[in-house]
Protein backbone atom coordinates (compact mmCIF):
# COMPACT_ATOMS: atom_id res chain seq x y z
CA UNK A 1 65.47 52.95 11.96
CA UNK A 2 63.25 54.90 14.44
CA UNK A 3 61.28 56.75 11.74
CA UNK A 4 60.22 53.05 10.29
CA UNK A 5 59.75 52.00 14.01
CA UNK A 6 56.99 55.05 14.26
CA UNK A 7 55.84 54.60 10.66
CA UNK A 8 55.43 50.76 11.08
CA UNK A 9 51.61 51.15 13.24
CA UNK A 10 50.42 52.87 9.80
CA UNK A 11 51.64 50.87 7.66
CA UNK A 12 50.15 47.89 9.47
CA UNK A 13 46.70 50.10 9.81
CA UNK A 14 46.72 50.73 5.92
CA UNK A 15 47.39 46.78 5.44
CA UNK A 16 44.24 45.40 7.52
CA UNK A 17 41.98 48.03 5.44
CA UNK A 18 43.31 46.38 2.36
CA UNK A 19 43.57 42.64 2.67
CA UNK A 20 39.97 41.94 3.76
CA UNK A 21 38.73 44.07 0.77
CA UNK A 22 40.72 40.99 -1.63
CA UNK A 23 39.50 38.40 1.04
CA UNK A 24 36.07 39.10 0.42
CA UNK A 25 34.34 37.95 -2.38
CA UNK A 26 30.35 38.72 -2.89
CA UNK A 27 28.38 37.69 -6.39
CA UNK A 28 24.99 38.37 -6.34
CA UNK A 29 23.35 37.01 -9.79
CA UNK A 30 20.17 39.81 -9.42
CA UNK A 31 18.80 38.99 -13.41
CA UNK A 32 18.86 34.86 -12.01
CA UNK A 33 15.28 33.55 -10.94
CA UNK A 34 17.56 31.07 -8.73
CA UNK A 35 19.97 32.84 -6.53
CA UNK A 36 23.87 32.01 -5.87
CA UNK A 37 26.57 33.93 -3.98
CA UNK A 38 29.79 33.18 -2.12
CA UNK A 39 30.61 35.37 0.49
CA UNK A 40 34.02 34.90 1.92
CA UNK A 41 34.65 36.59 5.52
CA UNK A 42 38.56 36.33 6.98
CA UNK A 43 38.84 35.25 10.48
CA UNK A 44 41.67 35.33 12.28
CA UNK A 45 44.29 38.10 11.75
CA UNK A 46 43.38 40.82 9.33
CA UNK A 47 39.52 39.18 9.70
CA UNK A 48 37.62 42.24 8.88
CA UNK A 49 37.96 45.74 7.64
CA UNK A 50 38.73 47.27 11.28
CA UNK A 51 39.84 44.50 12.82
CA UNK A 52 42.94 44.17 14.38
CA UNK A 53 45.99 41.14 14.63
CA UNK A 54 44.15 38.55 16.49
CA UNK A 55 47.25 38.14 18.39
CA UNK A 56 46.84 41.47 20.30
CA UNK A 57 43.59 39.96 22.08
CA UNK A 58 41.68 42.84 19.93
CA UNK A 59 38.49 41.86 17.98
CA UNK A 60 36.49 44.45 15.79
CA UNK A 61 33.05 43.23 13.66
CA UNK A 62 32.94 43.55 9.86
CA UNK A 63 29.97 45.08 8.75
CA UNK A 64 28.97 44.80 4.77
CA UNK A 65 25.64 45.00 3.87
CA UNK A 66 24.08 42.33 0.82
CA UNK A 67 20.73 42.51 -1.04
CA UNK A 68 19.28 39.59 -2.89
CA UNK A 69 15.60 39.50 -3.99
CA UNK A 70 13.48 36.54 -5.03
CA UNK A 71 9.60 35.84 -5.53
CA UNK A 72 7.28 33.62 -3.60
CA UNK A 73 7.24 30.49 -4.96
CA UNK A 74 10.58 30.33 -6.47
CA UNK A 75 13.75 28.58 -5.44
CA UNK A 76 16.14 30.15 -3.52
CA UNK A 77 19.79 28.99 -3.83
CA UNK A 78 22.98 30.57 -2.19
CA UNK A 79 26.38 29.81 -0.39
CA UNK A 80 28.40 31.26 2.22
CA UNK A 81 31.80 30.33 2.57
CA UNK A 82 33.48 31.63 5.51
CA UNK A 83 37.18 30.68 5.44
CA UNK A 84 40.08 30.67 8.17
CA UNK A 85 42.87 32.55 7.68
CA UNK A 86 46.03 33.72 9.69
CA UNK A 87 46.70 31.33 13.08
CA UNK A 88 43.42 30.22 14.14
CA UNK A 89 42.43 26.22 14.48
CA UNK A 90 41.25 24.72 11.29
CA UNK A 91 37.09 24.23 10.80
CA UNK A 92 35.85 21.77 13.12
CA UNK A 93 32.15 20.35 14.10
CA UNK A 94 32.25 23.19 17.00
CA UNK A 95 31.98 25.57 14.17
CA UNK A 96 28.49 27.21 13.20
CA UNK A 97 26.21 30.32 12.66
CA UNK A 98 23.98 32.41 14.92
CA UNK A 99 21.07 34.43 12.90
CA UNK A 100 19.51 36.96 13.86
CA UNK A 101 16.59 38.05 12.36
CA UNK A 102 15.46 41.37 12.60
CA UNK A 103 12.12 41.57 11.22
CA UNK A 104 9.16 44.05 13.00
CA UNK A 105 11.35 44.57 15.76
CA UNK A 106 11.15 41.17 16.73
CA UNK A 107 14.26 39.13 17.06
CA UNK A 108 14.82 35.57 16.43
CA UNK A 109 18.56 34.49 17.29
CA UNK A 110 19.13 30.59 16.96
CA UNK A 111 22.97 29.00 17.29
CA UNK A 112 23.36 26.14 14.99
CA UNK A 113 26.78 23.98 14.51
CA UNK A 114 27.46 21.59 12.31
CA UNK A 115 24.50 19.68 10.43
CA UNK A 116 22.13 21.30 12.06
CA UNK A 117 19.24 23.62 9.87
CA UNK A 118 17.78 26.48 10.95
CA UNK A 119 14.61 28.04 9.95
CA UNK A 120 13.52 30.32 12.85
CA UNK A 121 15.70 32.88 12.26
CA UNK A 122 15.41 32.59 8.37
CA UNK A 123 12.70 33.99 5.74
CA UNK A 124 9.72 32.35 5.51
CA UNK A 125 10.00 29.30 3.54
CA UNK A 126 14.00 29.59 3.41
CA UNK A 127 16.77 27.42 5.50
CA UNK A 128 20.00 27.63 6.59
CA UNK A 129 22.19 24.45 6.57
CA UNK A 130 26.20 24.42 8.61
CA UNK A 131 28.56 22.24 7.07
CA UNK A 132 32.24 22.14 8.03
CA UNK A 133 34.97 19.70 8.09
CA UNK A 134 37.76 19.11 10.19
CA UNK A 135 41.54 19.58 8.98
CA UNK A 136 39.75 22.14 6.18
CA UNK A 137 40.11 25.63 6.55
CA UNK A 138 36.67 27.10 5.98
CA UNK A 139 33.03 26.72 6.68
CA UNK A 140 29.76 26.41 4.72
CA UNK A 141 26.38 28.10 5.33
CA UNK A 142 23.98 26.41 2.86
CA UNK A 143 20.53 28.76 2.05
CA UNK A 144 18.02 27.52 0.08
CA UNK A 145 14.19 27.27 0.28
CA UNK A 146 11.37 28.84 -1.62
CA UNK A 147 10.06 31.87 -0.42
CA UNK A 148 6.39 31.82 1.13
CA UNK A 149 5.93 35.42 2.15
CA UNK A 150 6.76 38.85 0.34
CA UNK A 151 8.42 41.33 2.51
CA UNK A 152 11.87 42.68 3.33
CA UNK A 153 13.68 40.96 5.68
CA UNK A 154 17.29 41.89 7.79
CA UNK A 155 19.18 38.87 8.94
CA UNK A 156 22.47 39.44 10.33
CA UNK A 157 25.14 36.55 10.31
CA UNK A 158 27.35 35.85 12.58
CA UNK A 159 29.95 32.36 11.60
CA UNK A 160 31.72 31.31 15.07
CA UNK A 161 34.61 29.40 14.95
CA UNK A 162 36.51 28.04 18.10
CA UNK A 163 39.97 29.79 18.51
CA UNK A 164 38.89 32.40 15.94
CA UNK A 165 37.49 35.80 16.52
CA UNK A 166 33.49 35.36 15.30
CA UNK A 167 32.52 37.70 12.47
CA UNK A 168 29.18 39.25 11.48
CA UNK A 169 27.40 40.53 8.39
CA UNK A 170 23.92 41.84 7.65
CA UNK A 171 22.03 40.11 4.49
CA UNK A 172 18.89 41.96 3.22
CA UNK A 173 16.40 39.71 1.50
CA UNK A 174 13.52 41.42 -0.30
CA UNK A 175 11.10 38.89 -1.27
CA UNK A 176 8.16 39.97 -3.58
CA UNK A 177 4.93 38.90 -3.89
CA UNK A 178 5.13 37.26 -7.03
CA UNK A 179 2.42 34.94 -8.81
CA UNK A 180 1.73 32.36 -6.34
CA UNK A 181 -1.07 29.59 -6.93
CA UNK A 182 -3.38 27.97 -4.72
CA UNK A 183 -2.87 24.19 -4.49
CA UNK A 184 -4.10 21.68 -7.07
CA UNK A 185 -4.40 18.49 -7.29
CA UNK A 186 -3.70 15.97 -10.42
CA UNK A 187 -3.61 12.39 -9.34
CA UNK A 188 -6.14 11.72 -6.38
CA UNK A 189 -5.84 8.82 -3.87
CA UNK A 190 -6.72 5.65 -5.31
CA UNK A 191 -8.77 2.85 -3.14
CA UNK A 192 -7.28 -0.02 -1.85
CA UNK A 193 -7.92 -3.78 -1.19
CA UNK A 194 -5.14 -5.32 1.45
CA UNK A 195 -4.82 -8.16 3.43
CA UNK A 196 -4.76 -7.55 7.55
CA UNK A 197 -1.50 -7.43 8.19
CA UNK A 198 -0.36 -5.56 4.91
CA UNK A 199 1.33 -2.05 4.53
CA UNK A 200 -0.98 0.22 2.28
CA UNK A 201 -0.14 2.98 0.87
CA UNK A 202 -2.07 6.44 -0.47
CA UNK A 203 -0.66 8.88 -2.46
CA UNK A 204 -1.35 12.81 -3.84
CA UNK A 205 0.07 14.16 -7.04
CA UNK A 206 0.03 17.98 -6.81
CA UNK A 207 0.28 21.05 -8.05
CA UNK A 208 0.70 24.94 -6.64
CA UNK A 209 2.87 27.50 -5.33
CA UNK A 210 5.26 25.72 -2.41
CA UNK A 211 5.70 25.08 -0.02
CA UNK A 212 2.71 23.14 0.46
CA UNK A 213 1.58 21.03 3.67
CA UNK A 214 -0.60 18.13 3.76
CA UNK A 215 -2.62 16.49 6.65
CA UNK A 216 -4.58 13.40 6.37
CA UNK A 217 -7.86 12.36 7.80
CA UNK A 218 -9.65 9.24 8.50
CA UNK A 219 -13.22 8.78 7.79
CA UNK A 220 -15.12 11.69 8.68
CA UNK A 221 -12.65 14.03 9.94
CA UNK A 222 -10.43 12.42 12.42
CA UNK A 223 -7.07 13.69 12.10
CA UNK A 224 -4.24 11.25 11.59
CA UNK A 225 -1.06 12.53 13.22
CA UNK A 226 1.91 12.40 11.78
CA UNK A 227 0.45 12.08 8.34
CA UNK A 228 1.38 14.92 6.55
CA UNK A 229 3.87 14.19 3.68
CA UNK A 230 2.06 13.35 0.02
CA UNK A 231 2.06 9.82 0.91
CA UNK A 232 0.21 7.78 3.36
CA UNK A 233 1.73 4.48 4.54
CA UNK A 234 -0.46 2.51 7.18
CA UNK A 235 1.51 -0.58 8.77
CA UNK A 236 0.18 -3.71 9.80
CA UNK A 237 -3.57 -2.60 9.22
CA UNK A 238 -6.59 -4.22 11.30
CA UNK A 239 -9.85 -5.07 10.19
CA UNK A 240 -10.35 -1.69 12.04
CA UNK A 241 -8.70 0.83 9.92
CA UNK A 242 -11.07 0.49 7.25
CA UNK A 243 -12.70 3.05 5.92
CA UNK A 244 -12.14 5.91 3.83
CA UNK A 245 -8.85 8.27 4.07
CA UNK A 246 -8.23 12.12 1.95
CA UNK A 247 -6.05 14.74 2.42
CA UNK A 248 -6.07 18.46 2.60
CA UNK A 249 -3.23 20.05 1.06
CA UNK A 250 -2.18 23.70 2.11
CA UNK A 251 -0.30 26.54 0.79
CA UNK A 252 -0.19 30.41 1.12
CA UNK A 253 -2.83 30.91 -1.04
CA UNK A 254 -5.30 28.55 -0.18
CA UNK A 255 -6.12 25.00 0.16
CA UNK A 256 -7.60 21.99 -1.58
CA UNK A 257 -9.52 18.67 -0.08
CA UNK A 258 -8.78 15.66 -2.35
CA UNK A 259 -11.68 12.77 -2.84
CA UNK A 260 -12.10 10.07 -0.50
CA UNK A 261 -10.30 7.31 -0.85
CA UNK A 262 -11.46 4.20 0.84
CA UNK A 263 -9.53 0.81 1.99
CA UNK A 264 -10.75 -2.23 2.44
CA UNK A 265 -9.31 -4.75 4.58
CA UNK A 266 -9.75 -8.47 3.91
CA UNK A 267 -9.50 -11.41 6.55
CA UNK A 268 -9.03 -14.77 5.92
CA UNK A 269 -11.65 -17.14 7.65
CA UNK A 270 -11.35 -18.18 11.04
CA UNK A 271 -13.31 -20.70 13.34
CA UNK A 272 -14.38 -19.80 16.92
CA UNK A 273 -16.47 -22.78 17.67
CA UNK A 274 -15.68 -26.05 15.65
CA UNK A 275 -18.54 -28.46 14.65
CA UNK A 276 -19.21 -31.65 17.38
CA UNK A 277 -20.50 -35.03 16.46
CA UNK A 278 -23.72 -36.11 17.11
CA UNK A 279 -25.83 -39.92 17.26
CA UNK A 280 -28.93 -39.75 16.36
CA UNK A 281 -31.59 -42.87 15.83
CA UNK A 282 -32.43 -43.50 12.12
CA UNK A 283 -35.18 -41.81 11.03
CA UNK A 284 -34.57 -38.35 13.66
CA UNK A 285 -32.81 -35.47 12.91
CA UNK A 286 -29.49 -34.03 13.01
CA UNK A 287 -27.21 -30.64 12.78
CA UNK A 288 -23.81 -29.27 12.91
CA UNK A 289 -23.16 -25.56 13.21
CA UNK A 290 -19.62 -23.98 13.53
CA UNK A 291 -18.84 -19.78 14.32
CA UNK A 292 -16.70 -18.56 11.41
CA UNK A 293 -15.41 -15.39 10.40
CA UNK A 294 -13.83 -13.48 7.75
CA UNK A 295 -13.89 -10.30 5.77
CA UNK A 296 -15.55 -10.63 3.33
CA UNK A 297 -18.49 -12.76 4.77
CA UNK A 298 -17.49 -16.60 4.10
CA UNK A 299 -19.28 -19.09 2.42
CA UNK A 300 -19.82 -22.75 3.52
CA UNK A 301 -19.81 -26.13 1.98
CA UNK A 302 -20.50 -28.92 3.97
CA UNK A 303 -18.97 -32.42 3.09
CA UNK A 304 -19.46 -35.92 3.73
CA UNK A 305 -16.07 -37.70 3.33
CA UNK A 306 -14.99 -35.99 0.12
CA UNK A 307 -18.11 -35.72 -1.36
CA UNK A 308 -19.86 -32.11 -1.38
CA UNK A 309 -23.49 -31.99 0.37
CA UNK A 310 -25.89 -30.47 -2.27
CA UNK A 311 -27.40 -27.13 -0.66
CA UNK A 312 -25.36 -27.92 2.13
CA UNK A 313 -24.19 -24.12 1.90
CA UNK A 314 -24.93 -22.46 5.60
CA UNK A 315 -22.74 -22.09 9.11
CA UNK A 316 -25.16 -25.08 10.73
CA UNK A 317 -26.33 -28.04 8.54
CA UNK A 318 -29.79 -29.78 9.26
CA UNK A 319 -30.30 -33.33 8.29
CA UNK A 320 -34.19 -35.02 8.72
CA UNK A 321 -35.51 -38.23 8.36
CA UNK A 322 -31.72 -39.69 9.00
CA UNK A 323 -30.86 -42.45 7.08
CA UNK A 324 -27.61 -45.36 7.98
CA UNK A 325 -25.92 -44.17 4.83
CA UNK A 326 -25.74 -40.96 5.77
CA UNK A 327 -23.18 -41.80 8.58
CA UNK A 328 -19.95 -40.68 8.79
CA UNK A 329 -17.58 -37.60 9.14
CA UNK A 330 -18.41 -34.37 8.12
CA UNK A 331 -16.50 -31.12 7.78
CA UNK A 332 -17.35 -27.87 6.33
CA UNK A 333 -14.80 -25.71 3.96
CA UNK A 334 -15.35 -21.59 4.57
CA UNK A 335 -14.02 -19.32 1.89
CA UNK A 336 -13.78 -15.72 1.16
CA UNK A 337 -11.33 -13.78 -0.88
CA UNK A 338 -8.68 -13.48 1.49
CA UNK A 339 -8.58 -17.55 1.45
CA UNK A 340 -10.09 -20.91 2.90
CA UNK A 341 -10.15 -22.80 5.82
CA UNK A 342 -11.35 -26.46 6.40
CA UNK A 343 -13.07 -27.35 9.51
CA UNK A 344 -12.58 -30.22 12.08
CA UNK A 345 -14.37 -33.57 11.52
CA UNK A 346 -18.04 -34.23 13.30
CA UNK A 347 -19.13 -37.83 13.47
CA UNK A 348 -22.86 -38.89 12.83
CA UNK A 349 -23.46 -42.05 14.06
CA UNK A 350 -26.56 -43.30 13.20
CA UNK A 351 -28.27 -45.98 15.06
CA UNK A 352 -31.25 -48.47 14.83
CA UNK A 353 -34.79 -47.57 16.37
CA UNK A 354 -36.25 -49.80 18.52
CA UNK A 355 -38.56 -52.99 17.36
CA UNK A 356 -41.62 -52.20 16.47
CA UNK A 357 -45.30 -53.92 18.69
CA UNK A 358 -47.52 -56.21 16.86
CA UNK A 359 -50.98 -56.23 17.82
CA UNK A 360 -53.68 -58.65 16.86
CA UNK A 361 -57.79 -57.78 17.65
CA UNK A 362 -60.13 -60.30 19.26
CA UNK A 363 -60.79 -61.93 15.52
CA UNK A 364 -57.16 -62.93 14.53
CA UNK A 365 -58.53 -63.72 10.90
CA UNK A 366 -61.78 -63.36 8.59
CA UNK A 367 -62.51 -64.21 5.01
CA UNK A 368 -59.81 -61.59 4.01
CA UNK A 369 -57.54 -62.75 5.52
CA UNK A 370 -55.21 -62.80 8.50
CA UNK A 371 -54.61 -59.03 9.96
CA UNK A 372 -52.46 -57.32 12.77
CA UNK A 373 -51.59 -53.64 13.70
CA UNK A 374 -48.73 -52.01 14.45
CA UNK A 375 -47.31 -48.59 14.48
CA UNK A 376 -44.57 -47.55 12.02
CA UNK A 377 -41.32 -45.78 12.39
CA UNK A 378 -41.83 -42.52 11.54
CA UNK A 379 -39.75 -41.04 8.33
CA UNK A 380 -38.48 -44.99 7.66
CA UNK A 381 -39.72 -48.10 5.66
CA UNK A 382 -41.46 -50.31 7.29
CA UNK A 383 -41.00 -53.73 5.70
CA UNK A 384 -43.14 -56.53 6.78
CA UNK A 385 -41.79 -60.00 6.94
CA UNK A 386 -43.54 -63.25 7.15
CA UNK A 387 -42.09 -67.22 7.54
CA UNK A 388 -43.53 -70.59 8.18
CA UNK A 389 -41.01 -71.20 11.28
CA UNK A 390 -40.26 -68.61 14.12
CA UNK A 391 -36.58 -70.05 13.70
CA UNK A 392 -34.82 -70.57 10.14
CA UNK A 393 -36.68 -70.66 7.05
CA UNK A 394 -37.01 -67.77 4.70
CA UNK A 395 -38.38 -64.60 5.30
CA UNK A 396 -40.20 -63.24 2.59
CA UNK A 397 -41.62 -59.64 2.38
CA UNK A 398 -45.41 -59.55 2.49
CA UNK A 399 -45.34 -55.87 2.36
CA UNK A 400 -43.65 -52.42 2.29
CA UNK A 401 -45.00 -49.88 4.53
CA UNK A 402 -43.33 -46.39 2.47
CA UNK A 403 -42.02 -43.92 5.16
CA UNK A 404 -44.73 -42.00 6.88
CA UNK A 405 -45.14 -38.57 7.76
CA UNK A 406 -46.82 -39.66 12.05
CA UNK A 407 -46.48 -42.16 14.29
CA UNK A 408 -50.11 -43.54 12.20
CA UNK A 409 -51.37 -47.46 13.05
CA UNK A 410 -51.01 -49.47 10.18
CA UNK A 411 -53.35 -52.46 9.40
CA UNK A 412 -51.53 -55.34 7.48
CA UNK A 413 -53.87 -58.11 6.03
CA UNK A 414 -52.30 -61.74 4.96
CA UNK A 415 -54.86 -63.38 2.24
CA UNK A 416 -52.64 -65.95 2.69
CA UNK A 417 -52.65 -67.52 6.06
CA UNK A 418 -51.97 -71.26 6.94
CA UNK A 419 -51.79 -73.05 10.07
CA UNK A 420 -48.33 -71.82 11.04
CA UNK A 421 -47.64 -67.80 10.18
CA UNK A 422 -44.90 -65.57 12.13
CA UNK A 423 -44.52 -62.23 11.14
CA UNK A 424 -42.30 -59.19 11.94
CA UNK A 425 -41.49 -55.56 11.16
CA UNK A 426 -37.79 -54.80 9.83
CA UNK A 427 -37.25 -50.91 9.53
CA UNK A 428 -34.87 -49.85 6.84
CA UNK A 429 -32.87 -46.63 7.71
């Protein structure tokens, strides 16, 4: 019994040099352009070749060194699978990896738990993604990527685990340099047409070694920030944000500017300044106007009632030589390609000039006739009236005076003249 009391440390030191080697599992597909491996560290008791029973307080780090190559600009793809064993607490979101990266003496060291990536510490072009679970008993280490930069790189691993002793290993990736291609590009940005208020979108189709990076710019070089995925989305635009829009799209090799790509941005109409009514004595002269905008510029029509004014096709509509049937309400309907808008009514009110002077010379009448003067309403007929009686009877035209051009005496003769002759001046509007 006291031999296999002494013989029982040696047996137990033979044991933990074992187990870890059956533990550990490493497959490292070198002929595959796309990587996989699962390496499987112990922690807890027997964790690592060295390491003693957790349960004596004693920690030891297991050191195994694994090579995987790959080529810039090709996917990388591998697992790590670090599972619990012996009487530590199960995986938890506390759990997670620290890498260091030991690359031109320079180290980068970031701690990242569960969820969280990591690129810092990780090739060029490569990440590492945690993923562990409570009530399992083992954590994942997700690396993918595609390499951006040849080189060999040492990035030791260290999977932490609360309750269990951490363990470390050292990964060598040897990246060469591979046939990598300068970006490309095989659907340019296409121009656009939105309403304010829309959501536009642009969009790149490319091609070229990845990863690639993309930055947009507005007109004539100002940089849009935040824009730097393949697609553009604008919210909301304003008559403002028009313009024209490309994209320069980067990779290790080189880069590549796409065309320009411009949007336009339509507005409906709008008034400012509505149209007021105006009065105006038959024969004068009248105008509306209204302020309007709209993108693209607007056109007008102006209306009387419902009945479209011919040439009547401007922001301000002059009417001369006024008539009485051209009273009434007028509006104006302003349209672009965005839509229409009708304005509010303005009232002309025409009225009636005042009566026009009759004047007679010394010699009232002569062989021709009877004759007076007066002076006509400018822009208006002029009709002449005559009657035997100041009051009742008939008036009867005796002449038509057309509209004239000036305020011009006119000299009216009546062959006709009796004993008893009134006459008078009735201006048509």
């Amino acid at each position: 019994m006291k031999r296999l009391t002494q013989l029982f440390p040696i047996l137990l030191a033979a044991a933990l040099q074992v187990m870890p080697l059956l533990r550990s599992l490493f497959i490292n597909p070198a002929t595959s352009s796309s990587f996989a491996f699962i390496l499987r560290w112990g922690i807890g008791s027997a964790a690592a070749v060295g390491a003693v029973d957790a349960v004596s307080g004693a920690s030891a780090t297991f050191i195994s060194s694994t090579n995987f190559t790959g080529t810039v600009g090709t996917a990388f793809t591998n697992s790590v699978v670090v599972s619990l064993v012996g009487t530590g607490n199960p995986a938890s979101t506390s759990d997670g990896f620290t890498l260091t990266n030991l690359l031109n003496t320079t180290v980068h060291s970031a701690f990242f738990s569960n969820g969280k990536t990591n690129t810092v510490a990780m090739p060029p072009g490569l990440q590492m993604v945690t993923m562990s679970s409570n009530n399992a008993n083992f954590v994942y280490g997700s690396m993918t990527g595609t390499p951006t930069t040849a080189g060999v790189y040492h990035i030791t691993v260290t999977c932490t685990s609360p309750g269990n002793p951490s363990v470390t290993t050292n990964v060598f990736f040897t990246i060469s340099g591979g046939t990598a291609t300068a970006p490309s590009i095989t659907t340019q940005p296409a121009s656009l047409t939105n309403l304010v208020g829309a959501t536009p979108n642009f969009s790149v189709t490319t091609g070229g070694s990845t990863p690639l990076t993309y930055q947009w710019y507005y007109n004539t070089g100002t940089i849009l920030p935040n824009a730097t995925n393949a697609t553009l989305a604008l919210t909301n635009v304003v008559a403002s944000q028009a313009g024209t829009y490309f994209v320069i799209i980067t990779n290790s090799v080189g880069s590549v500017t796409s065309t320009p790509a411009a949007l336009t941005v339509w507005q409906a109409p709008n008034i400012t300044n509505q149209p007021v009514g105006v009065t105006v004595v038959a024969g004068g002269s009248a105008s509306f106007s209204l302020t309007a905008g709209g993108i693209p510029a607007p056109t007008y029509q102006w209306r009387l009632g419902s009945a479209a004014q011919s040439g009547a096709t401007a922001a301000t509509l002059s009417l001369s030589n006024v008539r009485a049937s051209q009273a009434g309400n007028y509006t104006v309907i302003i349209t672009n390609s965005a839509g229409s808008i009708t304005s509010s009514i303005a009232t002309l009110t025409v009225t009636n000039p005042l009566p026009t002077t009759l004047t007679t010379s010394t010699t009232t009448s002569s062989a021709n006739g009877f004759q007076f003067t007066f002076t006509p309403i400018v822009g208006l007929t002029n009709t002449v009236q005559t009657n035997s009686a100041l009051t009742g009877g008939t008036w009867a035209t005796l002449t038509n005076v057309p509209p004239p051009a000036s305020a011009t005496p006119v000299t009216v003769t009546d062959t006709l003249g009796s004993s008893n002759r009134f006459y008078r001046v009735l201006v048509q509007p």
